[in-house]
Protein backbone atom coordinates (compact mmCIF):
# COMPACT_ATOMS: atom_id res chain seq x y z
CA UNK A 1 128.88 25.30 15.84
CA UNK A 2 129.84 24.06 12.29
CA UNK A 3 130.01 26.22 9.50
CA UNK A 4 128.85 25.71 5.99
CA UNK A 5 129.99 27.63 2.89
CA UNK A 6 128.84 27.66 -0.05
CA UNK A 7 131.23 27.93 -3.24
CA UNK A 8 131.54 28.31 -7.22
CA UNK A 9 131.88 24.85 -8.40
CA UNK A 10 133.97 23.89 -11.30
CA UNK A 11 131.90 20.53 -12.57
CA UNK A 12 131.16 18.66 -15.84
CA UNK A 13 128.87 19.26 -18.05
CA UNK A 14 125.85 16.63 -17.23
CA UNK A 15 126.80 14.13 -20.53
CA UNK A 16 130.32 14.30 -19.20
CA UNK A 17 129.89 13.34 -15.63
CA UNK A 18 130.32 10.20 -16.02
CA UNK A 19 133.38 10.22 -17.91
CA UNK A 20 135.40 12.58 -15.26
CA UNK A 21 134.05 11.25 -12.12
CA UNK A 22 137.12 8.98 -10.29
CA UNK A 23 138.06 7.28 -7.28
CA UNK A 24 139.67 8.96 -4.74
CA UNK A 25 143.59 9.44 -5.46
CA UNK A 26 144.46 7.37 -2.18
CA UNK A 27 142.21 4.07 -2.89
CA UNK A 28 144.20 2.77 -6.16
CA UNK A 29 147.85 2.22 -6.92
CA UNK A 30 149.25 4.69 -9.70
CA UNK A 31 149.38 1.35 -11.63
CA UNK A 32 145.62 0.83 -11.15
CA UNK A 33 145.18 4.93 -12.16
CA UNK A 34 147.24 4.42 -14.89
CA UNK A 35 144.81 1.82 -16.26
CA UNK A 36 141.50 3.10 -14.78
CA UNK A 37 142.46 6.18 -16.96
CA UNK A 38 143.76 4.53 -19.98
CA UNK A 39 141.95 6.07 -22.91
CA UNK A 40 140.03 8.73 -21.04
CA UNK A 41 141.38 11.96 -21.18
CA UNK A 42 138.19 13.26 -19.07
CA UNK A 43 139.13 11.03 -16.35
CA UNK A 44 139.76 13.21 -12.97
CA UNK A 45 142.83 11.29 -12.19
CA UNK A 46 144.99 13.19 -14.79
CA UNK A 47 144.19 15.88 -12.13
CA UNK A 48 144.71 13.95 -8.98
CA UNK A 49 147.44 11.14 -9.85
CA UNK A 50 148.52 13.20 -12.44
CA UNK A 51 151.87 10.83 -12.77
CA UNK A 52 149.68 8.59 -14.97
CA UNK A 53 150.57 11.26 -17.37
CA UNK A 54 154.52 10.99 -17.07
CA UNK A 55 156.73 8.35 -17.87
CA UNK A 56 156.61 5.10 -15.48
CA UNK A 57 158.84 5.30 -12.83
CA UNK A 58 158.65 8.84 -12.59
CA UNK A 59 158.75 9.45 -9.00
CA UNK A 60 155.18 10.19 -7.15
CA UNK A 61 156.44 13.65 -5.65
CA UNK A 62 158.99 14.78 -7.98
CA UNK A 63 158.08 18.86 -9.05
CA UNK A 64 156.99 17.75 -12.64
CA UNK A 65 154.34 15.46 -11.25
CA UNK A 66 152.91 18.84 -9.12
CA UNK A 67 153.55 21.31 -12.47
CA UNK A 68 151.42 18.41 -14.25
CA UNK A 69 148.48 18.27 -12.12
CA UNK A 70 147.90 22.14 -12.05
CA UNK A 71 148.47 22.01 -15.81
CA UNK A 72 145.65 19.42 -16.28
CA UNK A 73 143.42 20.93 -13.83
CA UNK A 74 143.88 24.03 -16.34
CA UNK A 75 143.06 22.33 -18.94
CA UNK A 76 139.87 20.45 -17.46
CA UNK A 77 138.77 24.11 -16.67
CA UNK A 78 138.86 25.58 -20.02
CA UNK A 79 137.67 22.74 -21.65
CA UNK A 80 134.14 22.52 -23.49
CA UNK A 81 132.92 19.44 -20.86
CA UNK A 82 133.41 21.27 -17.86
CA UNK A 83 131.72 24.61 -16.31
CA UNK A 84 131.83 26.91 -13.60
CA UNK A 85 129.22 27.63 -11.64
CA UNK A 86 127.71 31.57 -11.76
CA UNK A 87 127.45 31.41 -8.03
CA UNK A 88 128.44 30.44 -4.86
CA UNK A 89 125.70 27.11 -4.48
CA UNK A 90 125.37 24.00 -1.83
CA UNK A 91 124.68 20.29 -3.16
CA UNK A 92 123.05 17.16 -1.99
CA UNK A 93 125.03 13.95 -3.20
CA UNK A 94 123.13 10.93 -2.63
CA UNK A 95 125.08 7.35 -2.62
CA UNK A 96 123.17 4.27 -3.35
CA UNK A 97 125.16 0.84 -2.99
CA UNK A 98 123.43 -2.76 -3.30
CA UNK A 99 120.39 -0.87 -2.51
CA UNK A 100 121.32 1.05 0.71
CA UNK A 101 121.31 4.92 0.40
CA UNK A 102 123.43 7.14 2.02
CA UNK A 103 122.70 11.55 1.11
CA UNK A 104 124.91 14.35 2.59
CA UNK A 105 125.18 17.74 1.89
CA UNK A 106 128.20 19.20 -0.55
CA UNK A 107 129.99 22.28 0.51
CA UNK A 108 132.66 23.88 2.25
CA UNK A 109 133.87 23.84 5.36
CA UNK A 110 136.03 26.14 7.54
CA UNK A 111 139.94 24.92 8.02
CA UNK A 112 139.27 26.94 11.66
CA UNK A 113 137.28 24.67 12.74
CA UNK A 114 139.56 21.80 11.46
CA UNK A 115 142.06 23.66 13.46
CA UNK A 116 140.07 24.29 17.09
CA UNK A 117 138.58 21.15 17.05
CA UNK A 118 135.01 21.75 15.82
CA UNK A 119 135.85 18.92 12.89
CA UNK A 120 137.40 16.35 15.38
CA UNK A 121 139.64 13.68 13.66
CA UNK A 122 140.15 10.24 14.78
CA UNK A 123 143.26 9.35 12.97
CA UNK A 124 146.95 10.32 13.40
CA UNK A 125 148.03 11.72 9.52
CA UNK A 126 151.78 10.46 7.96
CA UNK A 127 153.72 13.89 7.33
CA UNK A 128 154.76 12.39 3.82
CA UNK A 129 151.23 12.31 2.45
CA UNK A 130 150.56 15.85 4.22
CA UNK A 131 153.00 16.91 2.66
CA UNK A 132 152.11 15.19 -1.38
CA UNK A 133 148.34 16.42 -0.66
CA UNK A 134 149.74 20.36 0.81
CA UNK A 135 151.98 20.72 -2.82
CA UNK A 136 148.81 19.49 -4.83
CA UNK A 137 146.44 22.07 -3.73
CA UNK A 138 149.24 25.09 -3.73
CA UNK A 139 150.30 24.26 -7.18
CA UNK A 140 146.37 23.68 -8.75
CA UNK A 141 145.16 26.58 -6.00
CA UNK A 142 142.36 24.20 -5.64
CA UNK A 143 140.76 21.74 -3.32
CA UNK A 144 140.05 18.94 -6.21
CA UNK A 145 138.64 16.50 -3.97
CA UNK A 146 136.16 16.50 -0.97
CA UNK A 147 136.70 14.80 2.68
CA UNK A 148 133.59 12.58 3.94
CA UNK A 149 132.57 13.87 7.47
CA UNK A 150 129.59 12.61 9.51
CA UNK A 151 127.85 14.56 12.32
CA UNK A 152 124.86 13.07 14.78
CA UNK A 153 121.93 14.38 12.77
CA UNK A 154 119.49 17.68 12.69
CA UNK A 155 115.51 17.55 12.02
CA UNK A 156 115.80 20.53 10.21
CA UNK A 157 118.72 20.00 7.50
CA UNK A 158 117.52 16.68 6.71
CA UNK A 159 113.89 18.50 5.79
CA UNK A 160 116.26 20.90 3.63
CA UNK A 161 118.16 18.27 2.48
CA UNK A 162 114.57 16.34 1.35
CA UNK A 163 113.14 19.72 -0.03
CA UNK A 164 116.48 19.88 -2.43
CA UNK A 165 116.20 16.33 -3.68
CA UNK A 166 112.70 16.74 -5.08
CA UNK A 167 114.25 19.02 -7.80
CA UNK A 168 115.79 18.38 -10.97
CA UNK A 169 119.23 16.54 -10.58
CA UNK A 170 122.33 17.80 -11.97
CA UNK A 171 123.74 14.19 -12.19
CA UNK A 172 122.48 10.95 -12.06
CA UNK A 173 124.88 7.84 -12.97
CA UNK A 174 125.74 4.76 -11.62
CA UNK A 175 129.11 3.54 -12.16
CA UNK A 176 130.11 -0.37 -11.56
CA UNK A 177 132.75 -0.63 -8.36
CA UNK A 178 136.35 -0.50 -9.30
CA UNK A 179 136.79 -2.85 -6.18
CA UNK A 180 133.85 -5.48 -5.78
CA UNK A 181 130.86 -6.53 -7.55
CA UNK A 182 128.17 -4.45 -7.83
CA UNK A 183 127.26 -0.72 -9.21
CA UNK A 184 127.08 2.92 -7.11
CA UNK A 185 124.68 5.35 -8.18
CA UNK A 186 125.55 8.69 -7.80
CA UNK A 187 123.14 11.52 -7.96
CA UNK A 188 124.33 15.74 -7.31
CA UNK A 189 121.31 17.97 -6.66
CA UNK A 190 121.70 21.88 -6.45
CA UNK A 191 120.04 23.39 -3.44
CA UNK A 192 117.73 25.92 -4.69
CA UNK A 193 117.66 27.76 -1.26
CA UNK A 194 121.81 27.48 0.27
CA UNK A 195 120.99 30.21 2.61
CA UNK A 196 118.36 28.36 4.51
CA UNK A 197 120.57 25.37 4.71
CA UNK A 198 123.82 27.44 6.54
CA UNK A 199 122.06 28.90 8.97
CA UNK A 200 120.14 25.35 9.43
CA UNK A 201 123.43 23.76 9.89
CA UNK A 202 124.75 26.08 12.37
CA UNK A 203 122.43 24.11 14.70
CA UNK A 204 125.28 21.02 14.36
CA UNK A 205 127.96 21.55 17.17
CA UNK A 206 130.29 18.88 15.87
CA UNK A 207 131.84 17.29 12.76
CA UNK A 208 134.35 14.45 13.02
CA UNK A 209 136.18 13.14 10.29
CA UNK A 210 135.26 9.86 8.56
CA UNK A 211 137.59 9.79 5.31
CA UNK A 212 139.93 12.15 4.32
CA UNK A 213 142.56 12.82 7.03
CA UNK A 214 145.08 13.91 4.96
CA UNK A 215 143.29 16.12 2.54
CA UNK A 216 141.76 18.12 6.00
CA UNK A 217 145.17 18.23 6.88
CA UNK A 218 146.71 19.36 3.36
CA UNK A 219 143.92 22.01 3.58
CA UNK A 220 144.83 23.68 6.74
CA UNK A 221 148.91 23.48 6.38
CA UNK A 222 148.21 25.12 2.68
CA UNK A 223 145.87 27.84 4.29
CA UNK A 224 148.41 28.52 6.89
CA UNK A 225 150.91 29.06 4.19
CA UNK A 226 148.54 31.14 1.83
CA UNK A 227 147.33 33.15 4.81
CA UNK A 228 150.70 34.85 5.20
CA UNK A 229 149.96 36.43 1.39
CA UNK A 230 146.62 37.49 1.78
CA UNK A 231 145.69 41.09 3.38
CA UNK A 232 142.14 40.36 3.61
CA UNK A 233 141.61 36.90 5.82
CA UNK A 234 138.69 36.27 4.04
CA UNK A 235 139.99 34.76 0.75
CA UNK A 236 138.26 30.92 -0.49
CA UNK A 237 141.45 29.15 0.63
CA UNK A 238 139.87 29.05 4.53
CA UNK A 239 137.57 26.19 3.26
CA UNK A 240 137.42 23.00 1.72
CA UNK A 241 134.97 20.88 0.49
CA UNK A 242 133.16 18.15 2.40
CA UNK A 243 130.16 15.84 2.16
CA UNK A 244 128.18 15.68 5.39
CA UNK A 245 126.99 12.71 6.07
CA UNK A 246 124.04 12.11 9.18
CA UNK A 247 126.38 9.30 11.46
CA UNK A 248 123.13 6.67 10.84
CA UNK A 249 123.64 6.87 7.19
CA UNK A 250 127.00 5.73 7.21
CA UNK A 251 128.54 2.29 6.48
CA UNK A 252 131.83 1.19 7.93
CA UNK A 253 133.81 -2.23 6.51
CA UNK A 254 136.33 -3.95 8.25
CA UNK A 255 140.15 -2.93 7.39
CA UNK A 256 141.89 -6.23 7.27
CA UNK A 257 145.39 -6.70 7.55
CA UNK A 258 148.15 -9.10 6.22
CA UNK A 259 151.32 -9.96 7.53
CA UNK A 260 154.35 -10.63 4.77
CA UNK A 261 156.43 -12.66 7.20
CA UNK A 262 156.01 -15.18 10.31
CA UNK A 263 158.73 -15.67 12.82
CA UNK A 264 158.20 -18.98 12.69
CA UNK A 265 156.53 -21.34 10.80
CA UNK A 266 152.54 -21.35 10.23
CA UNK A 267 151.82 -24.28 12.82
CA UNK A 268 154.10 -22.64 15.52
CA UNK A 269 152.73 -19.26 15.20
CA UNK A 270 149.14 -21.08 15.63
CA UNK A 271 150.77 -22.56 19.01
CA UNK A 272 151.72 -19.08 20.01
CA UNK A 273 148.14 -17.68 19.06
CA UNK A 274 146.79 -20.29 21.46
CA UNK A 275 148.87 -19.10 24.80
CA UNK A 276 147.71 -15.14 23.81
CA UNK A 277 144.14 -15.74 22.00
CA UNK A 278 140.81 -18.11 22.28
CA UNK A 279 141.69 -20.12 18.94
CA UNK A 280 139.10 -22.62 16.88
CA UNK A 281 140.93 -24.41 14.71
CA UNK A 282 139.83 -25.07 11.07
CA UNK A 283 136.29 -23.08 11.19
CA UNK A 284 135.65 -22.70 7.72
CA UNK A 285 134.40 -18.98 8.49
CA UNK A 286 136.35 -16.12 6.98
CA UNK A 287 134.55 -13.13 8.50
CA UNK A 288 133.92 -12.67 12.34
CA UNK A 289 130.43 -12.71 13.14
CA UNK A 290 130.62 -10.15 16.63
CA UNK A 291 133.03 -7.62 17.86
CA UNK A 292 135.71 -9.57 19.99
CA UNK A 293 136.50 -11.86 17.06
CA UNK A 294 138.84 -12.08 14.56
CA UNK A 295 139.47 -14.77 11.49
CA UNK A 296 143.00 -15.67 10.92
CA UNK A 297 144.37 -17.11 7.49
CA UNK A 298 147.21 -19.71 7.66
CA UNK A 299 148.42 -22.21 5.46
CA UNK A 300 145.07 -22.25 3.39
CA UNK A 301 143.07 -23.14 6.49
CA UNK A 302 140.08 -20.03 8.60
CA UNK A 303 141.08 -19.95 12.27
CA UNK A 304 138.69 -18.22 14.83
CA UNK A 305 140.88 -15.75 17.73
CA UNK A 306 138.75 -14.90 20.58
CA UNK A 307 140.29 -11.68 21.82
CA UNK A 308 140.84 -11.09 25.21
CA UNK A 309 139.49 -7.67 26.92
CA UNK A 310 142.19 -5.16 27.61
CA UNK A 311 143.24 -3.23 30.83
CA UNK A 312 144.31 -0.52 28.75
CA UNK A 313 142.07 2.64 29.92
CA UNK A 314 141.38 4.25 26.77
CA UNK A 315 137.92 4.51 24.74
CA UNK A 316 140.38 3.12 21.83
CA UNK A 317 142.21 0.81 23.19
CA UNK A 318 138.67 -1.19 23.20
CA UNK A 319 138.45 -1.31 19.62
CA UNK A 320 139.34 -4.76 17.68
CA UNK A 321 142.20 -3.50 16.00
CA UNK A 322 143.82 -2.29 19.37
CA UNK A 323 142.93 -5.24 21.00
CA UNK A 324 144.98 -7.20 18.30
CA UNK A 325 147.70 -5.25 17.87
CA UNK A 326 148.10 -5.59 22.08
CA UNK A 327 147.85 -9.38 21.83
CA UNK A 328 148.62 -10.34 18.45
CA UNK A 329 150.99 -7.79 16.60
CA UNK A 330 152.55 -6.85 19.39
CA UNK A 331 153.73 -9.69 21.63
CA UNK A 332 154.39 -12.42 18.98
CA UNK A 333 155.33 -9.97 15.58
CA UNK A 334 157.37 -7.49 17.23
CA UNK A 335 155.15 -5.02 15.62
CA UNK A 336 154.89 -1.85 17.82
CA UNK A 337 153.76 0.80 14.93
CA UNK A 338 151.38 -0.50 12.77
CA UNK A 339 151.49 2.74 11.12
CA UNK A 340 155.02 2.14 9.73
CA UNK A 341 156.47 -1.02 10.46
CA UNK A 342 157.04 -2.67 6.74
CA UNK A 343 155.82 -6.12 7.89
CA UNK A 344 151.99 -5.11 8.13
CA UNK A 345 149.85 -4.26 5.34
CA UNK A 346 146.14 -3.33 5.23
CA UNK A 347 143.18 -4.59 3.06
CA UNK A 348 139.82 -2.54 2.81
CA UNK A 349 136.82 -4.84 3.25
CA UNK A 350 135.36 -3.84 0.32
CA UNK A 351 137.98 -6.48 -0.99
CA UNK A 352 136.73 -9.45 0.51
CA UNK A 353 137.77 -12.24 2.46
CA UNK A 354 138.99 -13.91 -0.83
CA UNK A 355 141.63 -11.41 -1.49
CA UNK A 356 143.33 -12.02 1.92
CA UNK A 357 143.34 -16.19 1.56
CA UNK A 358 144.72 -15.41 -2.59
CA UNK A 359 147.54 -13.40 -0.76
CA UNK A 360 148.65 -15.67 1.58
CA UNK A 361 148.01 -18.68 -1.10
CA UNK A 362 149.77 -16.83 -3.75
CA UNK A 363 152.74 -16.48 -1.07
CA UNK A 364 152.70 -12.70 -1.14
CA UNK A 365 151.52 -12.78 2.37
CA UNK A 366 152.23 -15.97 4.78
CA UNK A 367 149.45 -14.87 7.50
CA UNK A 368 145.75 -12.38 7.38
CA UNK A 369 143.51 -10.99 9.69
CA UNK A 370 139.68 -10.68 9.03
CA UNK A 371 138.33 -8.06 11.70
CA UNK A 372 134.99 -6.98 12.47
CA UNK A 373 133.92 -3.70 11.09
CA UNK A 374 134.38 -0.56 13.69
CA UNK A 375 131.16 0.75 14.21
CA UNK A 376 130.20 4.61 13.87
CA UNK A 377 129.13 5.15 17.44
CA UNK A 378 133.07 3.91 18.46
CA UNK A 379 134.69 6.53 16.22
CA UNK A 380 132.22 9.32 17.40
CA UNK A 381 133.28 8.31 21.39
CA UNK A 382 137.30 7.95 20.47
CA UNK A 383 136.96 11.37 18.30
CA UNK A 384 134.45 13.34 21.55
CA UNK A 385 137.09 11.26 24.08
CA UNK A 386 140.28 13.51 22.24
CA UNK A 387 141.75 9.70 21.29
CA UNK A 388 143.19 8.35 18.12
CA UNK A 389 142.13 5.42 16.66
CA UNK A 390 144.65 2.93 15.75
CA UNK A 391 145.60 3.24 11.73
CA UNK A 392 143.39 1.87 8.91
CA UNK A 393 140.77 1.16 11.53
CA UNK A 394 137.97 2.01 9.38
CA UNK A 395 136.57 1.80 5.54
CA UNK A 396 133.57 4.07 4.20
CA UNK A 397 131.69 2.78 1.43
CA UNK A 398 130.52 3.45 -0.58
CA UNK A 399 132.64 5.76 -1.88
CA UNK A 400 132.79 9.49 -2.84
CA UNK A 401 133.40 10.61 -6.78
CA UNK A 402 136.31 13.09 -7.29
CA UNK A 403 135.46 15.53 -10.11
CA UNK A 404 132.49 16.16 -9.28
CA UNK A 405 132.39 19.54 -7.59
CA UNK A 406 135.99 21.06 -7.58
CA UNK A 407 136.74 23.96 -5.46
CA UNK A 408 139.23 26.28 -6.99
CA UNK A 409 140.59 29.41 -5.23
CA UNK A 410 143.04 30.76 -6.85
């Protein structure tokens, strides 16, 4: 069964919020943090890209850019805008996008059960962000940004969860999207009663990972490591913050992808397409309207690719982006590891179609792939089946506000 903890936040002040709250460190370019930041020296990405502070070209995991973070996450907690909380508490955080709400619950969770399987991942993790996202939370002794995780729903939390939103809010913003058009409101409650709400959620037998791989992973590598120094086994490193999400709450975009070079050119890679994929020529439609179909950009013209089932046996190999990759990426790209080959790059939906036809237009890109969003109840059955989705098969949104809630440990 899944444990929740609660913890002492370190937060804003409520007529700072606004100003601290950022994106997530892994959604925008240092460039983009750079400039999100510019200005703002409440912004939480001096904490979590905390080379926007350094001279450009400074390189990303040099020991400085660590020694910085830790230093600004110092100074964020002795500051006059920010706070720590008297007491161990649990929080509601309620997302509302283009009028669709999503409301989890805020707290920790146990890196054992990251570890034994009782927070199942879907995703394989790349050892050189473990490794950026293990340094950050040794050298700040701090988790300073929660995962998203989803479980299948309990009668009894969501009453708690409703019984906690009809008090006074700690926050309540709404901030216009860095990445489309349109505003996220963001509201924090406190639970007034966090003991009813753990032993409520030990009724949940599973968790499974929706965003955050590498940050679950950071957590338990730098527990393993801090374990070794600690006599007691009980110390605030052996959890991490999380926002629960119910699974029907959740909203998954596609993850497009672009490809920077063509074997051959546009019109002969279309002739290829034909002998592996159902092609329609010259659609007009950018976005696939059912699983089974994806749009494909060339030479400033929509194609629609019928993909054929597989006779792979896995519960992933049924998913879009396998299916693709196995007729597509594979056989006419030479791409085998989508993960790391340098030809393949990946778009969240939250984009838009537009951004894939400006790349390939521009010339940046000379093909791109609209998919069909992954749906929730495919990334419970790979994560329940023990599989691993293909990379960048998914893309919450909205998204989660770092800042917000920081749990510090050391």
């Amino acid at each position: 069964m899944a444990t929740l903890h609660p913890f002492r936040a370190l937060r804003p002040r409520p007529d700072a919020a606004e100003a601290v709250a950022s994106v997530p460190y892994d959604v925008v370019s240092v460039e983009e943090a750079r400039a999100l930041a510019a200005g703002n020296d409440r912004s939480f990405l001096h904490v979590i890209r905390p080379e926007i502070d350094l001279p450009e070209g400074t390189d990303e995991h040099a020991d400085e850019v660590y020694e910085k973070g830790a230093e600004n996450l110092r100074r964020f907690a002795e500051s006059s805008f920010m706070q720590t909380e008297g007491a161990p508490g649990l929080y509601v955080y309620r997302l509302v996008m283009n009028g669709r709400a999503q409301t989890g619950l805020f707290g920790g969770v146990a890196v054992a059960e990251y570890d034994d399987g009782t927070i199942l991942k879907h995703e394989e993790t790349r050892p050189a962000k473990e490794d950026d996202r293990t340094r950050h939370i040794l050298a700040q002794q701090a988790h300073a940004e929660p995962v998203m995780l989803t479980h299948r729903g309990d009668a009894e939390v969501e009453r708690l969860t409703d019984e906690a939103m009809q008090t006074e809010p700690l926050y309540d913003f709404e901030i216009e999207s860095e990445r489309a058009a349109g505003a996220v409101r963001h509201t924090i409650w406190r639970a007034p009663d966090p003991e009813a709400l753990t032993d409520a959620f030990g009724a949940v037998p599973q968790l499974y990972v929706a965003d955050g791989h590498h940050r679950c992973k950071a957590a338990s590598r730098a527990a393993a490591e801090l374990r070794e120094e600690d006599a007691t086994g009980t110390s605030e490193f052996a959890f991490f913050p999380a926002v629960l999400f119910p699974m029907d709450q959740m909203q998954i975009l596609p993850y497009n992808r672009v490809v920077y070079d063509l074997p051959d050119r546009p019109g002969a890679f279309l002739e290829k397409l034909k002998g592996q994929v159902g092609v329609e020529e010259n659609t007009g439609h950018a976005a696939p309207e059912t699983a089974g179909v994806v749009c494909c950009y060339l030479e400033g013209t929509w194609h629609r690719l019928v993909l054929p089932e597989t006779e792979r046996g896995g519960r992933a190999d049924q998913l879009d982006v396998a299916r693709l990759s196995e007729f597509v990426l594979e056989p006419l790209l030479g791409i085998t590891d989508p993960r790391r080959d340098a030809n393949l790059d990946f778009v969240g939906g939250i984009r838009g179609t537009d951004e894939l036809a400006e790349r390939v237009d521009t010339g940046d890109a000379e093909a791109a792939f609209s998919m069909y969003p992954t749906q929730i109840e495919d990334l419970l059955d790979v994560s329940d089946a023990g599989e691993l989705m293909p990379p960048k098969s998914t893309w919450f949104e909205p998204k989660l506000r770092s800042g917000l809630l920081v749990h510090r440990f050391g």
